[in-house]
N, C-alpha and C. Protein backbone atom coordinates (compact mmCIF):
# COMPACT_ATOMS: atom_id res chain seq x y z
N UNK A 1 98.33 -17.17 -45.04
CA UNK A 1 97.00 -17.67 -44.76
C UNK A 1 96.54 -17.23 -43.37
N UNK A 2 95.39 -16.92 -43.41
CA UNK A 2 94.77 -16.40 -42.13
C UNK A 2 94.29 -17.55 -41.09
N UNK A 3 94.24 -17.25 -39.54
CA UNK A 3 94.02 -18.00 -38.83
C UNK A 3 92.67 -18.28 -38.57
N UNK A 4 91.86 -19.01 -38.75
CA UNK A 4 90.36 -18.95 -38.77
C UNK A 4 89.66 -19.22 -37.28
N UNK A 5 89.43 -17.91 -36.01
CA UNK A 5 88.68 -18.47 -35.16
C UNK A 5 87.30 -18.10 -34.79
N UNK A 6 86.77 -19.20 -34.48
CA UNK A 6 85.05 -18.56 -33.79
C UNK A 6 85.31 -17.99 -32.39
N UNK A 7 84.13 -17.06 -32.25
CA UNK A 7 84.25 -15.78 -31.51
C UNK A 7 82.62 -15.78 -30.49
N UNK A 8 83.20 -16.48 -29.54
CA UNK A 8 81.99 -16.38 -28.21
C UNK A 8 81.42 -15.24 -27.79
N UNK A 9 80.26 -14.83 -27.06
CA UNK A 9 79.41 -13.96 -27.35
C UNK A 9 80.23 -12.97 -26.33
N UNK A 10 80.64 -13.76 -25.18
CA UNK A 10 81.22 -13.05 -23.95
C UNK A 10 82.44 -11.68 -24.90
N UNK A 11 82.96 -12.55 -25.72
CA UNK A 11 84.27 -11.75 -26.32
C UNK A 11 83.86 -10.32 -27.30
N UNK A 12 83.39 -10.91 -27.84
CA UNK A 12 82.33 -9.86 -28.38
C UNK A 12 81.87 -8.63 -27.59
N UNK A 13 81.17 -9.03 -26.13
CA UNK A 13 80.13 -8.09 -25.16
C UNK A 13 81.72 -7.27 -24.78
N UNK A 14 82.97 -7.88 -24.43
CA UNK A 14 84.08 -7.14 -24.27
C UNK A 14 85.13 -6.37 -24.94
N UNK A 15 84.88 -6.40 -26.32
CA UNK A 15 85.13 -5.67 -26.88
C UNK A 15 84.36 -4.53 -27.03
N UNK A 16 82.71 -4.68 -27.16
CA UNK A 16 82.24 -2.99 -27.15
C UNK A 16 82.43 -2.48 -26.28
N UNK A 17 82.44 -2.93 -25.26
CA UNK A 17 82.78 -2.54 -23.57
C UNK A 17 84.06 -1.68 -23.99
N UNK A 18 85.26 -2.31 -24.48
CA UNK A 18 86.76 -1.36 -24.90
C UNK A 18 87.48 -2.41 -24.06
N UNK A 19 87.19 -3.50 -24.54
CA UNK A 19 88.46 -4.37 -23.51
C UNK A 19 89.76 -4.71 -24.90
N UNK A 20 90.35 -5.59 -24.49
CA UNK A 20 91.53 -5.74 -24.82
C UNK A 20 91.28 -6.72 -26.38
N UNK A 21 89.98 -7.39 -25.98
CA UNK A 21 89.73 -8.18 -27.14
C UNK A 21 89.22 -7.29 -28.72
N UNK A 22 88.90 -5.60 -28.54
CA UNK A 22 88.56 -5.08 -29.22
C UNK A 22 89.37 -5.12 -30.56
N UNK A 23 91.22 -4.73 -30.27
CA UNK A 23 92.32 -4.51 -30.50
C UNK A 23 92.39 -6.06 -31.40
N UNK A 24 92.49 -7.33 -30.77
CA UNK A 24 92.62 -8.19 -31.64
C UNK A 24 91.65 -8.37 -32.06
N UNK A 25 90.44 -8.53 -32.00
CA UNK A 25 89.38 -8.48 -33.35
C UNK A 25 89.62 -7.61 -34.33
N UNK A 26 90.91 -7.18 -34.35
CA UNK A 26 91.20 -6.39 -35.78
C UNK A 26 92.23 -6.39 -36.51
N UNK A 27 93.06 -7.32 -35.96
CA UNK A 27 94.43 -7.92 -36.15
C UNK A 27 94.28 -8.97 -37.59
N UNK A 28 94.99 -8.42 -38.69
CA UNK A 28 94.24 -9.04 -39.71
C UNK A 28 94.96 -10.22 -40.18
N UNK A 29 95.46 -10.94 -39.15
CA UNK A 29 96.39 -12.34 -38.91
C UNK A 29 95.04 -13.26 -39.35
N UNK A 30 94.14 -12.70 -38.32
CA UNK A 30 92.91 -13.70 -38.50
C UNK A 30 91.51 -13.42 -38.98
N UNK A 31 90.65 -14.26 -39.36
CA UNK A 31 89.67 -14.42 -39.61
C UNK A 31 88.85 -14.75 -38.64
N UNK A 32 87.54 -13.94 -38.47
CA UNK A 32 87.02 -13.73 -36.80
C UNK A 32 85.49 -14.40 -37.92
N UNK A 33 84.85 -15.49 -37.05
CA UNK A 33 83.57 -15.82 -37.41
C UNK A 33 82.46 -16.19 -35.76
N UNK A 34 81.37 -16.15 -36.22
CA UNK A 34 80.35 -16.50 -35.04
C UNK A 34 79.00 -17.04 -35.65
N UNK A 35 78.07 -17.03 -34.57
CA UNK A 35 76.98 -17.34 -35.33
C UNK A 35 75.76 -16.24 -35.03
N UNK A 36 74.63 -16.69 -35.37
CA UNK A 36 73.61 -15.49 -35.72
C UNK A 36 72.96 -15.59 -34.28
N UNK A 37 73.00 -16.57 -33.64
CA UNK A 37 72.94 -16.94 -32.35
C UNK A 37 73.56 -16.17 -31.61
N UNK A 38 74.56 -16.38 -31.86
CA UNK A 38 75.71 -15.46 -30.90
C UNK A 38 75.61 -14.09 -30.60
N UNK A 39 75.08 -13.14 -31.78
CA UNK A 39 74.89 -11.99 -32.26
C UNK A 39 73.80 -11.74 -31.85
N UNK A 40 72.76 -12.22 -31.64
CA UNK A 40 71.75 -12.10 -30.89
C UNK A 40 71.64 -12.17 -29.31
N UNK A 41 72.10 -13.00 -28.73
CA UNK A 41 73.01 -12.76 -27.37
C UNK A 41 73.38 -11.49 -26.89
N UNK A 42 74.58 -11.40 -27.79
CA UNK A 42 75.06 -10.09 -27.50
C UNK A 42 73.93 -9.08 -27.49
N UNK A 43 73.14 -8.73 -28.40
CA UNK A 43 72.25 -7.64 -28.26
C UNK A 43 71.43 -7.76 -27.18
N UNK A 44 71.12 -8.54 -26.40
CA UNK A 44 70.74 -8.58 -25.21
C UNK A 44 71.04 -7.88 -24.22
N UNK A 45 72.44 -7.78 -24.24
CA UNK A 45 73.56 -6.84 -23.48
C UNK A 45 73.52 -5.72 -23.64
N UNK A 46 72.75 -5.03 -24.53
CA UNK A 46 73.31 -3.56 -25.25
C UNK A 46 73.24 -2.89 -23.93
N UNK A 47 71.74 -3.23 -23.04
CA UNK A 47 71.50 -2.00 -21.99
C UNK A 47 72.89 -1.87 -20.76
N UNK A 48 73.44 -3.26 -21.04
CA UNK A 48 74.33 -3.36 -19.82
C UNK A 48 75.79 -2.90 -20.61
N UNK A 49 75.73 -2.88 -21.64
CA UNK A 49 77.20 -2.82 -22.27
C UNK A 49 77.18 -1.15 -22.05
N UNK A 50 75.69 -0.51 -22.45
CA UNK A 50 75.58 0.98 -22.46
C UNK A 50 75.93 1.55 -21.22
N UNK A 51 75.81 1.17 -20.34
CA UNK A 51 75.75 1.51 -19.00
C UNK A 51 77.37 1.05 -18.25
N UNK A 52 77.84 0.25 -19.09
CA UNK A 52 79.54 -0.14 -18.50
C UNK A 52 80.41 0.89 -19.25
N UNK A 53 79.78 1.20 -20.52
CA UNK A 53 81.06 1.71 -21.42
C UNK A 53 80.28 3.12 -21.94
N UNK A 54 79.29 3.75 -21.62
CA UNK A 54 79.32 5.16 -21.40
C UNK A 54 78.60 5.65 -23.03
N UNK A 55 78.33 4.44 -23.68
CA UNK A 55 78.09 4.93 -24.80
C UNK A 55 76.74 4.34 -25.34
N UNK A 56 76.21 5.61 -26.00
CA UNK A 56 74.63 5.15 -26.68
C UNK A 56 74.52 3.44 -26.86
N UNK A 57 73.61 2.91 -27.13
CA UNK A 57 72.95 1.43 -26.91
C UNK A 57 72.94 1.46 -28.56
N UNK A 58 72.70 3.00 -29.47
CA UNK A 58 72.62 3.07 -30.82
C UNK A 58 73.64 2.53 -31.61
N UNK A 59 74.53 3.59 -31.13
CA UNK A 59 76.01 3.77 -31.45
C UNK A 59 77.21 1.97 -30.85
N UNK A 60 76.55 1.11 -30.37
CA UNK A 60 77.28 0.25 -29.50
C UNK A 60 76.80 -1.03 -30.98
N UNK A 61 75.29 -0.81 -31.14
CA UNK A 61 74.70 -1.95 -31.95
C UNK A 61 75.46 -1.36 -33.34
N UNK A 62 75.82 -0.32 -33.75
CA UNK A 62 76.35 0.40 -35.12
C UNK A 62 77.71 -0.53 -35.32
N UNK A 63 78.93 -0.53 -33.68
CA UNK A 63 79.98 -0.65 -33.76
C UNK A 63 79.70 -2.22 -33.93
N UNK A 64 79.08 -2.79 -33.43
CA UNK A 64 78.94 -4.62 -33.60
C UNK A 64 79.03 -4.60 -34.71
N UNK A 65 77.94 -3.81 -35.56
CA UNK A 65 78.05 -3.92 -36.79
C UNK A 65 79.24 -3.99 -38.07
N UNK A 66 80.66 -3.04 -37.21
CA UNK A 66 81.65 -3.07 -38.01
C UNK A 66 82.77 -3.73 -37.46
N UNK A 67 82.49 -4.63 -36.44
CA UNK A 67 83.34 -5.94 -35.98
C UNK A 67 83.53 -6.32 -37.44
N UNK A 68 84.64 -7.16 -37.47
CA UNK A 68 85.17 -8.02 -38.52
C UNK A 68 85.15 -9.28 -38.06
N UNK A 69 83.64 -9.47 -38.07
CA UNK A 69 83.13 -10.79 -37.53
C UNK A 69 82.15 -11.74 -38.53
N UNK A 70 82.48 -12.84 -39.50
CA UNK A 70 81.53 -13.03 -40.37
C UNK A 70 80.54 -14.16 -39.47
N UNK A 71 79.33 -13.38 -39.48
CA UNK A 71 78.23 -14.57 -39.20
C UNK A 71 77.60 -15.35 -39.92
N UNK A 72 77.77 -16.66 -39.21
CA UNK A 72 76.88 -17.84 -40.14
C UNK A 72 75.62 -18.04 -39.56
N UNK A 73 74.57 -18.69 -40.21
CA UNK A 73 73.18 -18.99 -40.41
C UNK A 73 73.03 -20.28 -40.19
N UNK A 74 72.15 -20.96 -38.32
CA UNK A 74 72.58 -22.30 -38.49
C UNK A 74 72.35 -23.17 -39.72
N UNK A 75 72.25 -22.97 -40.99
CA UNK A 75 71.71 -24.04 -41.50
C UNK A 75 73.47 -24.59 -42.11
N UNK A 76 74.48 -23.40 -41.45
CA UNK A 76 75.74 -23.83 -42.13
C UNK A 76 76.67 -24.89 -41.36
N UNK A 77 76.14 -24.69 -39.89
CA UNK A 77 76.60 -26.41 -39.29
C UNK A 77 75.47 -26.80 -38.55
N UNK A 78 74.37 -26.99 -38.86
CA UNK A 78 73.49 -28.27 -38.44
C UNK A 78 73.93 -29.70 -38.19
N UNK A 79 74.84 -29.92 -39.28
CA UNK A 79 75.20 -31.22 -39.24
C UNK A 79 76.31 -31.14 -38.31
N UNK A 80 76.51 -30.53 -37.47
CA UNK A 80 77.48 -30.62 -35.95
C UNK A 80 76.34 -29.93 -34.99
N UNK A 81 75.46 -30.04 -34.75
CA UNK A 81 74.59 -29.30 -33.57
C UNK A 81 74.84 -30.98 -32.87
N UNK A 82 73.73 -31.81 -33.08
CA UNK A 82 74.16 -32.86 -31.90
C UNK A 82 75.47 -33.38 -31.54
N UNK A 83 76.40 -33.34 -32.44
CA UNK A 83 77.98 -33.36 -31.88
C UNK A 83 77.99 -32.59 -30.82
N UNK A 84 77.51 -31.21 -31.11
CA UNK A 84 78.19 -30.20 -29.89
C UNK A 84 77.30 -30.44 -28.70
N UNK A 85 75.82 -30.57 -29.12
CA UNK A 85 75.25 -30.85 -27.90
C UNK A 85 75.54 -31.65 -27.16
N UNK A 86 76.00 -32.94 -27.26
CA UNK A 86 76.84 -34.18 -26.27
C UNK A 86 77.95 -33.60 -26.21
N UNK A 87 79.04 -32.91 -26.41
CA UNK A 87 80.02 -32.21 -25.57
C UNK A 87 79.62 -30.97 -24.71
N UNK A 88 78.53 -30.18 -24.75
CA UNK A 88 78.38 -28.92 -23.52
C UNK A 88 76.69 -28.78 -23.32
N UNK A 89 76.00 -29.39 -24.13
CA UNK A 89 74.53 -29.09 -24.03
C UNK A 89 74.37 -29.09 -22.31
N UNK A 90 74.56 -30.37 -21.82
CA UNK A 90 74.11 -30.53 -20.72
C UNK A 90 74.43 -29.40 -19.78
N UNK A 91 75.75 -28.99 -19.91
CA UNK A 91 76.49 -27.84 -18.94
C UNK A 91 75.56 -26.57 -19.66
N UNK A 92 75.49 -26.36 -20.55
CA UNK A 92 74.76 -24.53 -21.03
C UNK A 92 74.52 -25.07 -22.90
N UNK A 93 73.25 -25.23 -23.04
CA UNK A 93 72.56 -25.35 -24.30
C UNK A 93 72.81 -24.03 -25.01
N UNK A 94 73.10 -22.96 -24.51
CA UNK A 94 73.32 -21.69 -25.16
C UNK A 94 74.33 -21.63 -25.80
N UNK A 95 75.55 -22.90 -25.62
CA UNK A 95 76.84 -22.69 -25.83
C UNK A 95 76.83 -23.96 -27.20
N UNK A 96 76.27 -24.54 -27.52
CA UNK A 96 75.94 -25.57 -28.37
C UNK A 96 76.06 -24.95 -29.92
N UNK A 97 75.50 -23.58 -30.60
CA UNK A 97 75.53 -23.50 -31.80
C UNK A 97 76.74 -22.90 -31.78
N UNK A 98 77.44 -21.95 -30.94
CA UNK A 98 79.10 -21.33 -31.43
C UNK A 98 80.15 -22.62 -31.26
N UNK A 99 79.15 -23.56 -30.36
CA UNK A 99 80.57 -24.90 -30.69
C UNK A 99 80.21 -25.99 -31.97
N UNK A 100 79.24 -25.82 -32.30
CA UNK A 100 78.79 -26.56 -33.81
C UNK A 100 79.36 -25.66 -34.84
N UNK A 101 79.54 -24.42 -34.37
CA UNK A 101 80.16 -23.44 -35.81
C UNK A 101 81.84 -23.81 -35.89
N UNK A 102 82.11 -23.47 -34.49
CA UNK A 102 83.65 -24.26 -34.39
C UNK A 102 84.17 -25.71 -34.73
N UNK A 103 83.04 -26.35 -34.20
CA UNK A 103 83.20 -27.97 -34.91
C UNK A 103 83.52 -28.13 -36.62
N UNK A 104 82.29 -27.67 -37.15
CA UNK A 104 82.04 -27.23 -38.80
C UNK A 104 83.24 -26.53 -38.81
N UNK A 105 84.07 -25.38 -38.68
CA UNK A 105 84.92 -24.94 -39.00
C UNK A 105 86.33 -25.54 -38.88
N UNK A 106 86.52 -26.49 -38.10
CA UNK A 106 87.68 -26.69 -37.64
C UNK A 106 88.51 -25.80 -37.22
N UNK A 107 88.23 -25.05 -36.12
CA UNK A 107 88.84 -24.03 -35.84
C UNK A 107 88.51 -23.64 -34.38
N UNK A 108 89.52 -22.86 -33.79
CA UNK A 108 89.68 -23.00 -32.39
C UNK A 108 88.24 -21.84 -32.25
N UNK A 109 88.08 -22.14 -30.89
CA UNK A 109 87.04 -21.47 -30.27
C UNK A 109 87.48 -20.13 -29.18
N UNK A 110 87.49 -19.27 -29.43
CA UNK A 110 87.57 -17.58 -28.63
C UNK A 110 86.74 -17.51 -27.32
N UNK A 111 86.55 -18.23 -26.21
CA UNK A 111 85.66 -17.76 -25.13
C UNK A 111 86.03 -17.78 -23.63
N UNK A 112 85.60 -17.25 -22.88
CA UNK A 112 85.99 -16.92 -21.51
C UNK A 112 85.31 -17.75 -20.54
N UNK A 113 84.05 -18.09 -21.27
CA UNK A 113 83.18 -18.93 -20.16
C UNK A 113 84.11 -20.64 -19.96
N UNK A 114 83.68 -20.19 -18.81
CA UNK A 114 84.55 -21.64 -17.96
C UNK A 114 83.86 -22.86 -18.55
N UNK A 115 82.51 -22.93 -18.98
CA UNK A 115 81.40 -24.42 -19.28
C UNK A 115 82.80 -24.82 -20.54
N UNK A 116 83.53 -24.35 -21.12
CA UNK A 116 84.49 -25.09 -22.05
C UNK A 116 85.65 -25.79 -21.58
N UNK A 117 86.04 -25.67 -20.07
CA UNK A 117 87.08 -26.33 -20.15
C UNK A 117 87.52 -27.62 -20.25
N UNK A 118 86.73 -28.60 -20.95
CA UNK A 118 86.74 -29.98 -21.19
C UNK A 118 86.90 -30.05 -22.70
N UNK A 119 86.59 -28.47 -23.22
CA UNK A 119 86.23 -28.93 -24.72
C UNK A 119 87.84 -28.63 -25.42
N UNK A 120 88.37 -29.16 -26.62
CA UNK A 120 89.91 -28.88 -27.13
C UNK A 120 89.72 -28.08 -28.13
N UNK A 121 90.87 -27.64 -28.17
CA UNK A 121 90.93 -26.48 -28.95
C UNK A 121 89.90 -25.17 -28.69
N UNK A 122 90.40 -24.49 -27.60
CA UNK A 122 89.18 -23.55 -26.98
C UNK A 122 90.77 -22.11 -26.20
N UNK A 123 90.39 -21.29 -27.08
CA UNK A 123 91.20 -20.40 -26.62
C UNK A 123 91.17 -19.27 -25.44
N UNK A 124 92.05 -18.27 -24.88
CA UNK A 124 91.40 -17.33 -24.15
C UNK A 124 92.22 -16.16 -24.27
N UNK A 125 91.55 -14.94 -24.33
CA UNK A 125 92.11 -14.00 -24.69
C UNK A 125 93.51 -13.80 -23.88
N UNK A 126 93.89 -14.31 -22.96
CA UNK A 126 95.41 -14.45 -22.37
C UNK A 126 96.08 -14.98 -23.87
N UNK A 127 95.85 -15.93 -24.29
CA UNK A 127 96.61 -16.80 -25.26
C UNK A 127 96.76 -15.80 -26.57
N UNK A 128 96.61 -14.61 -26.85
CA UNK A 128 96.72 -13.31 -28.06
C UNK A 128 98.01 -12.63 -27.21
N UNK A 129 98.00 -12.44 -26.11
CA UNK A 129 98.74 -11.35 -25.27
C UNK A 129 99.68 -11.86 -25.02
């Protein structure tokens, strides 16, 4: 059985970059999910990801594309958005639908940003290595 985790936007922006998280987003131990939120985030980044990692902004949005990342549609945890919002809203509202997807999922959370360290079950790419 596969390990089921959600996948923060930061982890994501570091893998097209060619970081270390690229390698385990492909490790087929697990099951990599996010939200449509999240994915949108990231494309925000393209100009800065293009400009860190040397490669077209085309070719960067192509490779997101073949992450083995399944995205959900909030309407698949709504019913955890105000859960998550009273655990991190106040600290970063941006961080509220990938922790309602993790809530809904029961499953650990993939992110680097520090606004989680109160929240449980919240992993960091040290913890793969």
């Amino acid at each position: 059985m596969k390990i089921k985790i959600c996948v923060d936007a930061n982890i994501i922006i570091s893998a097209l970059i060619g970081g270390v998280a690229r390698n385990i987003l492909f490790d087929s131990k697990f099951d990599f999910i996010t939200t449509e939120f999240t994915i949108r985030e990231v494309k925000k980044y393209l100009p800065m990801i293009e400009k860190k990692s040397g490669v077209d902004a085309g070719k960067i949005e192509f490779a997101l594309s073949l992450l083995p990342i399944k995205v959900y549609p909030e309407e698949h945890y709504s019913d955890k958005i105000e859960e998550a919002d009273e655990l991190i809203g106040k600290i970063d509202k941006k961080d509220v639908d990938i922790l309602a997807l993790a809530l809904k999922s029961e499953c650990y959370l993939w992110t680097e940003d520090g606004d989680f360290e109160t929240i449980d079950k919240v992993i960091r790419t040290r913890d793969f290595v």
